[in-house]
Protein backbone atom coordinates (compact mmCIF):
# COMPACT_ATOMS: atom_id res chain seq x y z
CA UNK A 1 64.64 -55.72 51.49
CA UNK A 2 61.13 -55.59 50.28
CA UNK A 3 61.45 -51.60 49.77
CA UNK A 4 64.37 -51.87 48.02
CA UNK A 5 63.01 -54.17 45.98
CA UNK A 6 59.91 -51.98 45.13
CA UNK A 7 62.03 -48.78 44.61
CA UNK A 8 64.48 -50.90 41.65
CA UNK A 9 61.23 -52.56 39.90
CA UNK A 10 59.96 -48.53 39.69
CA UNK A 11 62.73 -46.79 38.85
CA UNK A 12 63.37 -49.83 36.17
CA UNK A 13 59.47 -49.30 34.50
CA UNK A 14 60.12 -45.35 34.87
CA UNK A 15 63.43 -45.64 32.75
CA UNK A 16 61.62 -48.12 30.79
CA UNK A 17 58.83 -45.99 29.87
CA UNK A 18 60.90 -42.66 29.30
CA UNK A 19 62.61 -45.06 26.68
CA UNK A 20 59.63 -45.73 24.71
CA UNK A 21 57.89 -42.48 24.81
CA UNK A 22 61.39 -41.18 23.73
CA UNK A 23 61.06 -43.22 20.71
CA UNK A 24 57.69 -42.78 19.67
CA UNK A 25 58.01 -39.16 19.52
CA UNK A 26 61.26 -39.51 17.37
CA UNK A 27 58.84 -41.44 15.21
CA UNK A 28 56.39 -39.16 14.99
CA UNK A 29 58.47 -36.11 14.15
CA UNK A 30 59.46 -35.00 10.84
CA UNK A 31 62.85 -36.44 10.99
CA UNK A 32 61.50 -39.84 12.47
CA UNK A 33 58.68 -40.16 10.04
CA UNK A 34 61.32 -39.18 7.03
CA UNK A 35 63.18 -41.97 8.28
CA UNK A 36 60.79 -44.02 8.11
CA UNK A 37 59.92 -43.28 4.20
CA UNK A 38 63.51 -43.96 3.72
CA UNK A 39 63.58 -47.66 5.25
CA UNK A 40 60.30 -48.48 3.46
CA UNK A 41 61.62 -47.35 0.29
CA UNK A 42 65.22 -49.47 0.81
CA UNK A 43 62.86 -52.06 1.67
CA UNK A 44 61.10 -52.63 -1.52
CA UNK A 45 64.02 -51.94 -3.86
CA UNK A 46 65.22 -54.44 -1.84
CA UNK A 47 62.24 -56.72 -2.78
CA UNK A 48 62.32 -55.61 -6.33
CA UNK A 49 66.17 -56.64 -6.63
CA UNK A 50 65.32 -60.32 -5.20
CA UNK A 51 62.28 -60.61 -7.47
CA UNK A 52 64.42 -59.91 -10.72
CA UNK A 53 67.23 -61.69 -9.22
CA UNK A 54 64.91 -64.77 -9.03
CA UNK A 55 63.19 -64.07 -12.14
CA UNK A 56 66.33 -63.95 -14.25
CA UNK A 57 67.69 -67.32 -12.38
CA UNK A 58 64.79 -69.36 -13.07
CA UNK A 59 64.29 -68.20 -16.54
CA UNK A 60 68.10 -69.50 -16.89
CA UNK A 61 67.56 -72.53 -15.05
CA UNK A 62 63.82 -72.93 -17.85
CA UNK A 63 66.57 -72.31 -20.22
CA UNK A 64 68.82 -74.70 -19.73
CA UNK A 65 66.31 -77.83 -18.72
CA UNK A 66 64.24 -76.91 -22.06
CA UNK A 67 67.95 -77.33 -24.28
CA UNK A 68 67.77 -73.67 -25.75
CA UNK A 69 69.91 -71.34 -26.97
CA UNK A 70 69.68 -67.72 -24.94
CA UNK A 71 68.86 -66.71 -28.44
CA UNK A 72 65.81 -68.82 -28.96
CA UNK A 73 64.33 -67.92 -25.75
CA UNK A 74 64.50 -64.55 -26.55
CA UNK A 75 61.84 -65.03 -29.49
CA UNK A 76 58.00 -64.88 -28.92
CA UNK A 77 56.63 -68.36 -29.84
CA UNK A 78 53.26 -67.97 -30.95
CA UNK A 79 51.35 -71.06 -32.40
CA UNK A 80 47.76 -71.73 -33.91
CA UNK A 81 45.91 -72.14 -31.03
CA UNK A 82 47.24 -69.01 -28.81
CA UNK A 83 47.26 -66.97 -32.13
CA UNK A 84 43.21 -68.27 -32.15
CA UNK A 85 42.49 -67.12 -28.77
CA UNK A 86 43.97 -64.10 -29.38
CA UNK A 87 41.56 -63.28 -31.97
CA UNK A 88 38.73 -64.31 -30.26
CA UNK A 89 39.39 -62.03 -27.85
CA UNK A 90 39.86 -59.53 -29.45
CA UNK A 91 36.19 -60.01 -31.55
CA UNK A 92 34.66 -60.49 -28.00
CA UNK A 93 36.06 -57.16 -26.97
CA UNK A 94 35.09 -55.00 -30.10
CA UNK A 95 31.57 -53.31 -30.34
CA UNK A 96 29.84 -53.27 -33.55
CA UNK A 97 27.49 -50.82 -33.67
């Protein structure tokens, strides 16, 4: 029994191993490697799509708890103190000579 035993849990690790070594040279080939690229890309147009998917849904959800119109949130609302920043930045940046 105990060599029976012995010659399954080899012959398992052997078929095992053949497995993986199978594998990782698929992966390292051209083939396997252009695979590869392919799933990565899918992956982050993938992550892309949720991000804008999310975006868009909160900015409706902002929308709709704030009371305006899809039209009002498409205009830029600028008021005295962000228009004031903006220009001291933009003297902080400049260079006179």
């Amino acid at each position: 029994m105990g060599r029976g035993l012995w010659f399954v849990a080899g012959a398992g690790t052997a078929l095992y191993g053949t497995l993986k070594a199978r594998r990782l040279a698929y992966r390292l080939s051209a083939s396997g490697l252009a695979d590869q690229v392919a799933a990565l890309r899918l992956g982050a147009e993938e992550l892309v799509s949720d991000i804008r998917s999310g975006t868009r849904q909160r900015e409706a959800e902002l929308i709709k708890e704030l009371g305006l119109t899809p039209e009002d949130a498409q205009r830029p609302v600028v008021d005295d103190h962000t228009a004031e920043i903006v220009t001291l930045n933009a003297h902080a940046v400049r260079k006179d000579p």
